[in-house]
N, C-alpha and C. Protein backbone atom coordinates (compact mmCIF):
# COMPACT_ATOMS: atom_id res chain seq x y z
N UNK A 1 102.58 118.49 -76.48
CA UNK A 1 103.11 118.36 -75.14
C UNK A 1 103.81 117.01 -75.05
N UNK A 2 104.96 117.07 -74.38
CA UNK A 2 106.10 115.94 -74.68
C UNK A 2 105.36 115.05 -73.07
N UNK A 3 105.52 113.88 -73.26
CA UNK A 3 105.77 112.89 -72.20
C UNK A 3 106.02 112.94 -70.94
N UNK A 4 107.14 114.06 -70.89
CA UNK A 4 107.39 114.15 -69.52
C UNK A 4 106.84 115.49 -69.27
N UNK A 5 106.56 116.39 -69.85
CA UNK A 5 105.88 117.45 -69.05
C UNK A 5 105.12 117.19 -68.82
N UNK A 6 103.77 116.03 -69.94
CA UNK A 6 102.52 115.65 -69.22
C UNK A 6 102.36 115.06 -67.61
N UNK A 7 103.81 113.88 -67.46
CA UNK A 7 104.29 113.45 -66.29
C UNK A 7 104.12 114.25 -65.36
N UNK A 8 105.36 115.67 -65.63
CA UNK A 8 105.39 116.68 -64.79
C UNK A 8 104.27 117.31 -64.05
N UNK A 9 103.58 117.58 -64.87
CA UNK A 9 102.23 118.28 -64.86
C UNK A 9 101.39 117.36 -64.11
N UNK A 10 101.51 115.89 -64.31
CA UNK A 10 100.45 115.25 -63.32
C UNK A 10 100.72 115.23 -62.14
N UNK A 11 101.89 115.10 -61.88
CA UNK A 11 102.95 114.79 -60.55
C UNK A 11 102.78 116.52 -60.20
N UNK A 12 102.39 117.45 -60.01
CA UNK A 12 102.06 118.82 -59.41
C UNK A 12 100.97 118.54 -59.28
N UNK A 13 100.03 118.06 -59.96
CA UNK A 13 98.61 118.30 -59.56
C UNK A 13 98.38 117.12 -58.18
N UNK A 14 99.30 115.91 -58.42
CA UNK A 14 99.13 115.27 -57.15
C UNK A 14 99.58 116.01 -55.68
N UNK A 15 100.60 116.40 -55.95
CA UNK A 15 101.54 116.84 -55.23
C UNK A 15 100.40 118.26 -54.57
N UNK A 16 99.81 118.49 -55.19
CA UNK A 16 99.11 119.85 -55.13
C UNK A 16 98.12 119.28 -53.69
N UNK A 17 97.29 118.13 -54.65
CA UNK A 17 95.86 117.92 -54.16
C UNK A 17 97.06 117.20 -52.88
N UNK A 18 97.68 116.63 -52.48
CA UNK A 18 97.81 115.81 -51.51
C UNK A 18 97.87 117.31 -50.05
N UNK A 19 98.53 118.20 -51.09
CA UNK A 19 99.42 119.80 -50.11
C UNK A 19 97.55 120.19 -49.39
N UNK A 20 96.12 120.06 -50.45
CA UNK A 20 95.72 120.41 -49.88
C UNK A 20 95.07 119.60 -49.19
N UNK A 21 95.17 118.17 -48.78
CA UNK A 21 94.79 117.26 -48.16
C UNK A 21 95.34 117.19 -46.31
N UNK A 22 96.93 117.64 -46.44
CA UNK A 22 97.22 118.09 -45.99
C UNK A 22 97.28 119.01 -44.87
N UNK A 23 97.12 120.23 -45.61
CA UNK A 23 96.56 121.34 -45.36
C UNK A 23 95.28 121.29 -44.79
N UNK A 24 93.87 120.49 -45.70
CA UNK A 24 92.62 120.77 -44.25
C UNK A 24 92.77 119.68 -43.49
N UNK A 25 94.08 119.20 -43.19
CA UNK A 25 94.22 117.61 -41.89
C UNK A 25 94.57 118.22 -40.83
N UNK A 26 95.61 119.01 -41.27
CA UNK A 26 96.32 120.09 -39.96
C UNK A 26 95.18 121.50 -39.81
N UNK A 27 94.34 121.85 -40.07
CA UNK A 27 93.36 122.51 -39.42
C UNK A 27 92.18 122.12 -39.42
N UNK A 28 92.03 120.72 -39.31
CA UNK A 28 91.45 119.67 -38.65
C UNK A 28 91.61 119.77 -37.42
N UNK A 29 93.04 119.32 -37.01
CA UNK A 29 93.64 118.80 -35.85
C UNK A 29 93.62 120.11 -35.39
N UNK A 30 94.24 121.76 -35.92
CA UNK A 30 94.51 122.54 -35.08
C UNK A 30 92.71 122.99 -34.36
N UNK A 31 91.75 123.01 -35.05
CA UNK A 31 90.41 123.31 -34.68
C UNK A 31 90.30 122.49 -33.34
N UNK A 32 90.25 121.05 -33.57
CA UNK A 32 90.14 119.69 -32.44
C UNK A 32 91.40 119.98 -30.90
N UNK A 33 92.32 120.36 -31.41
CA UNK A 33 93.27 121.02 -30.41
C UNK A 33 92.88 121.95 -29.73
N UNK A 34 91.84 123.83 -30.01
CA UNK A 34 91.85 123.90 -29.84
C UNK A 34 90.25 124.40 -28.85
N UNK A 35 89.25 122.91 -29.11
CA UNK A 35 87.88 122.31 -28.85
C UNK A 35 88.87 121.76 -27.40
N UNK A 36 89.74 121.29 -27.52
CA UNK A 36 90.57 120.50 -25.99
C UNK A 36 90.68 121.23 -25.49
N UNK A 37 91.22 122.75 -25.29
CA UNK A 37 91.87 123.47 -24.56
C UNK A 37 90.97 123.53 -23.06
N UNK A 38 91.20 123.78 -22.25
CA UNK A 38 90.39 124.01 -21.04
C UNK A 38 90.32 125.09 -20.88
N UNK A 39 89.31 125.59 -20.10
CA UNK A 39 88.76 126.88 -19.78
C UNK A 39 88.73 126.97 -18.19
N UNK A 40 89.37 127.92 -17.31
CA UNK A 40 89.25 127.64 -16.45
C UNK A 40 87.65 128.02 -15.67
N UNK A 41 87.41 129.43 -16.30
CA UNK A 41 86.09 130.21 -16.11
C UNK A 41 85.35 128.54 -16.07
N UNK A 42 85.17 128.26 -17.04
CA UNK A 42 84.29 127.13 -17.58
C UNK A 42 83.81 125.98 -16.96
N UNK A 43 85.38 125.76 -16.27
CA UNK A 43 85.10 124.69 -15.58
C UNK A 43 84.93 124.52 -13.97
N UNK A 44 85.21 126.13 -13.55
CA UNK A 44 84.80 126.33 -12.58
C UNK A 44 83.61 127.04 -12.11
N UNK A 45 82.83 127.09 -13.47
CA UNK A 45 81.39 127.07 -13.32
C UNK A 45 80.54 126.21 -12.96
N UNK A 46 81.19 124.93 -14.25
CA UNK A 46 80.39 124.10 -14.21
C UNK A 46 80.76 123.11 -12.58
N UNK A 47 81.56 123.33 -11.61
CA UNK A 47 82.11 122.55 -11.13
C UNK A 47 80.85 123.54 -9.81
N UNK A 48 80.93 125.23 -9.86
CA UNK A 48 79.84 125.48 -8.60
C UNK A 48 78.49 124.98 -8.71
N UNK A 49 77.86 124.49 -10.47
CA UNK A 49 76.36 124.34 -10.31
C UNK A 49 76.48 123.31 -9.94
N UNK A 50 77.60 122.57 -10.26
CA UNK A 50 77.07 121.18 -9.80
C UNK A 50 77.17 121.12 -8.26
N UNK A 51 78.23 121.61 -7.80
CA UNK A 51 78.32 121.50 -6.09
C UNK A 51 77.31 122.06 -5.23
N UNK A 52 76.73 123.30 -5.74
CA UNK A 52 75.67 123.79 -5.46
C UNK A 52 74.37 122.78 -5.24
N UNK A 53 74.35 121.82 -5.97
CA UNK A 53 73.40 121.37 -6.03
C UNK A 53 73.30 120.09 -4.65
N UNK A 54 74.61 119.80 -4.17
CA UNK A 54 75.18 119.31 -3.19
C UNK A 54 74.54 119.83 -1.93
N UNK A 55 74.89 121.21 -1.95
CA UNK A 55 75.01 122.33 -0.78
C UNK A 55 73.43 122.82 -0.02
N UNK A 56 73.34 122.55 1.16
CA UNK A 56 72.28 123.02 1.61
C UNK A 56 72.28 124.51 1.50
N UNK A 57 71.23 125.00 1.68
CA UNK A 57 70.57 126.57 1.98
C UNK A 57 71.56 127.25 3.17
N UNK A 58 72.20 128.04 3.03
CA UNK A 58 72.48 129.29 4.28
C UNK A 58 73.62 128.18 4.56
N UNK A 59 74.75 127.35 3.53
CA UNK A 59 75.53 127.30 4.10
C UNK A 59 76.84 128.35 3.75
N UNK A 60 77.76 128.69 4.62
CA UNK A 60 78.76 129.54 4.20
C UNK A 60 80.35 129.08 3.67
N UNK A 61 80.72 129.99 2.71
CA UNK A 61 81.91 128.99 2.19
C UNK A 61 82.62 130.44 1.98
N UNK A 62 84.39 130.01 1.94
CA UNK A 62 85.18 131.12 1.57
C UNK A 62 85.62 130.92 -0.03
N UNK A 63 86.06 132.31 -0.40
CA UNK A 63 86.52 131.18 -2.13
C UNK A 63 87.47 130.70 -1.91
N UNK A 64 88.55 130.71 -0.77
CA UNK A 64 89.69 129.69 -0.74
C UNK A 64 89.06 128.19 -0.21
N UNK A 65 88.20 127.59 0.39
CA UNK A 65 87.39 126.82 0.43
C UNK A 65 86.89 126.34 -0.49
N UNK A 66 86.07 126.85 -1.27
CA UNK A 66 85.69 126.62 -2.76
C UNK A 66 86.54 126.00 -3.73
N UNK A 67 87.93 127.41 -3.77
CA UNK A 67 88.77 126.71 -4.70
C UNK A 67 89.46 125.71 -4.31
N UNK A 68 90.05 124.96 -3.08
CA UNK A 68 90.38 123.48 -2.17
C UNK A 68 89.67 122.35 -2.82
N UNK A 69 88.23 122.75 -2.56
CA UNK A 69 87.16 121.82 -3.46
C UNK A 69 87.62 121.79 -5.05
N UNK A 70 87.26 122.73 -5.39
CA UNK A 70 87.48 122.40 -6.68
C UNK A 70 88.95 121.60 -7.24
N UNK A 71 90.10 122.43 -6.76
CA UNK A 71 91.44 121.56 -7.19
C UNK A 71 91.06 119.56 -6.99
N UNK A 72 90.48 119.29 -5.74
CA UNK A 72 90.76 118.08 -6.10
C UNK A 72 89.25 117.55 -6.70
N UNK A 73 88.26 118.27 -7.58
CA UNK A 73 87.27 117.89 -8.06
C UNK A 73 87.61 117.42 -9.50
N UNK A 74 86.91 116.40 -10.54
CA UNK A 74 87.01 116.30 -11.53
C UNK A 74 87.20 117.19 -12.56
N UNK A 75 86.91 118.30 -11.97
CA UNK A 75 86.60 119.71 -13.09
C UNK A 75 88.01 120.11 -13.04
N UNK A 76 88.84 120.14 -12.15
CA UNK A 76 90.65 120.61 -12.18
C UNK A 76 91.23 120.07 -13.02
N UNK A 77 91.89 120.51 -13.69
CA UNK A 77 92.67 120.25 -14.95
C UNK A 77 94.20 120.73 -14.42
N UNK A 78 95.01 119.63 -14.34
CA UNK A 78 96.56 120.15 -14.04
C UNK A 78 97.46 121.59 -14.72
N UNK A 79 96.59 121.30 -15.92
CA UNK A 79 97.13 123.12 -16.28
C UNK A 79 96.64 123.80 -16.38
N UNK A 80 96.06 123.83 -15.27
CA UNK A 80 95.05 125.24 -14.81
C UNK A 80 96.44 125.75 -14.06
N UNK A 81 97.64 124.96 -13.19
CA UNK A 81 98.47 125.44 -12.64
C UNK A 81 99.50 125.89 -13.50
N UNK A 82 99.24 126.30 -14.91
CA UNK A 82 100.79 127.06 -15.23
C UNK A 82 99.48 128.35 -15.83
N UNK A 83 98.66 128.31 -15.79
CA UNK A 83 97.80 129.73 -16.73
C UNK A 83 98.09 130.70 -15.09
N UNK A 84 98.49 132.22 -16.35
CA UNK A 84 98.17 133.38 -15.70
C UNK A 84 97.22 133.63 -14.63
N UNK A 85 96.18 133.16 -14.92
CA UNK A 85 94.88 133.71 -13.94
C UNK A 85 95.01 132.82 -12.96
N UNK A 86 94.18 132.95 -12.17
CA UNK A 86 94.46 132.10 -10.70
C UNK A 86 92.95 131.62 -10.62
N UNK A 87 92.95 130.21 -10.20
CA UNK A 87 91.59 129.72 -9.44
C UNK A 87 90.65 130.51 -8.89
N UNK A 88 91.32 131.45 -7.93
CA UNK A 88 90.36 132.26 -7.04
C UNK A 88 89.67 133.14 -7.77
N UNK A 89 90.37 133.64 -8.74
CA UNK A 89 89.70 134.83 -9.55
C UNK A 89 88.71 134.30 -10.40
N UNK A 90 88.51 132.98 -10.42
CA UNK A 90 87.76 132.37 -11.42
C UNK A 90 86.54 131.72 -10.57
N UNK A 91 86.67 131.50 -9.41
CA UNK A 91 86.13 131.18 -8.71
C UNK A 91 84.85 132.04 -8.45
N UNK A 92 85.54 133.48 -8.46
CA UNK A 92 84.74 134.14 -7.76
C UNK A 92 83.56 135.13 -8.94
N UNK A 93 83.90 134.75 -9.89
CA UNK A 93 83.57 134.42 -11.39
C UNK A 93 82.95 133.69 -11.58
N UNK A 94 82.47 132.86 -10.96
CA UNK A 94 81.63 131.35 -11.13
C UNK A 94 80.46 131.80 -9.99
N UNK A 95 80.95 131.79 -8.83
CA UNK A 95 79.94 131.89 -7.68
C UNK A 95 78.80 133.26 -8.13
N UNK A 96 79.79 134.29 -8.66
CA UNK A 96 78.96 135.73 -9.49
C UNK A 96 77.81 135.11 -10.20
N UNK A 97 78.00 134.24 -11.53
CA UNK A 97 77.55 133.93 -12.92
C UNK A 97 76.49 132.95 -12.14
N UNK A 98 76.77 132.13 -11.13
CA UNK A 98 75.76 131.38 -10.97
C UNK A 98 74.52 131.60 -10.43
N UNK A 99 74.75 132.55 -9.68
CA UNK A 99 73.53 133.23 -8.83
C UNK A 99 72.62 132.60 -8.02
N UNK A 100 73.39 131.79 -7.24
CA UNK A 100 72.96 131.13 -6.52
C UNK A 100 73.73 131.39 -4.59
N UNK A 101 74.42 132.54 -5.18
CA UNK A 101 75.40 132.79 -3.79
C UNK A 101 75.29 134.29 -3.37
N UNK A 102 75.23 134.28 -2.12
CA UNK A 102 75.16 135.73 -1.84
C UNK A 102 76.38 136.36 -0.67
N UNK A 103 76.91 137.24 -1.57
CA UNK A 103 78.32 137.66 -0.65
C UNK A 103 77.64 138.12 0.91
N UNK A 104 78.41 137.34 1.98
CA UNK A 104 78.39 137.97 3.02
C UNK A 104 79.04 138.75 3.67
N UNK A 105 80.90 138.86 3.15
CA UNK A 105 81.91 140.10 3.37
C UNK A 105 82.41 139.21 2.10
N UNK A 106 83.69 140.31 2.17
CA UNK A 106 84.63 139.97 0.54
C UNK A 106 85.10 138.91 1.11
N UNK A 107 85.19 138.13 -0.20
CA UNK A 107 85.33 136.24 -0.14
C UNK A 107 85.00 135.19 0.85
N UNK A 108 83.73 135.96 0.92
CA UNK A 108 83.25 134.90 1.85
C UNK A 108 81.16 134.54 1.22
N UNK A 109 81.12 133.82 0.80
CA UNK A 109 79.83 133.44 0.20
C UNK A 109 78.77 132.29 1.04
N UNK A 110 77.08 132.81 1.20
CA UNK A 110 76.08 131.99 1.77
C UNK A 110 76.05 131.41 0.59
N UNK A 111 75.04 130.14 0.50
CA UNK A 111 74.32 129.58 -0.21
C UNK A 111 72.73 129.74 -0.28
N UNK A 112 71.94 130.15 -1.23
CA UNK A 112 70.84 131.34 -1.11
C UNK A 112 70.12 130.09 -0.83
């Protein structure tokens, strides 16, 4: 084996190992990207237990009320306003899951 193919040959195997260095950096980052993403369900769960915990007994709330609260709560994430789904629907998704609310007509919720 001549000189420069040995060259050659080393210079691919770098070239290789760096491609797969590379390679698990960017699905590194794409995994960590998509650990960031927000959830709206998620965070408008976590945004009723906690308010709930605020909220006296037998008080009444609408989910447009709810979701008011929530937009300017820590849990709102500015691009919650370009996703498909809407606050309210998530809302009312949260108040369900938490079980801590009891419908009194459609969209309108006690606090048990």
């Amino acid at each position: 084996m001549s000189e420069t193919q040995l060259e050659s040959i080393s210079n691919s195997a770098w070239h290789c190992s760096q491609g797969v260095i590379i390679i698990k950096l960017l699905k590194f980052l794409g995994e960590r990207t998509m650990q960031e993403k927000y959830s709206l369900n998620e965070q408008t769960l976590r945004f009723i237990i906690e308010f709930e915990k605020k909220v006296e007994p037998g008080k009444i709330y609408t989910i447009q009320e709810l979701v008011d609260l929530f937009k300017v709560s820590p849990y709102y994430n500015e691009k919650f306003n370009f996703y498909k789904k809407t606050p309210n629907n998530s809302m009312w998704y949260a108040v369900a899951r938490s079980g801590n609310w009891l419908r009194v007509k459609n969209g309108i919720y006690k606090k048990k």
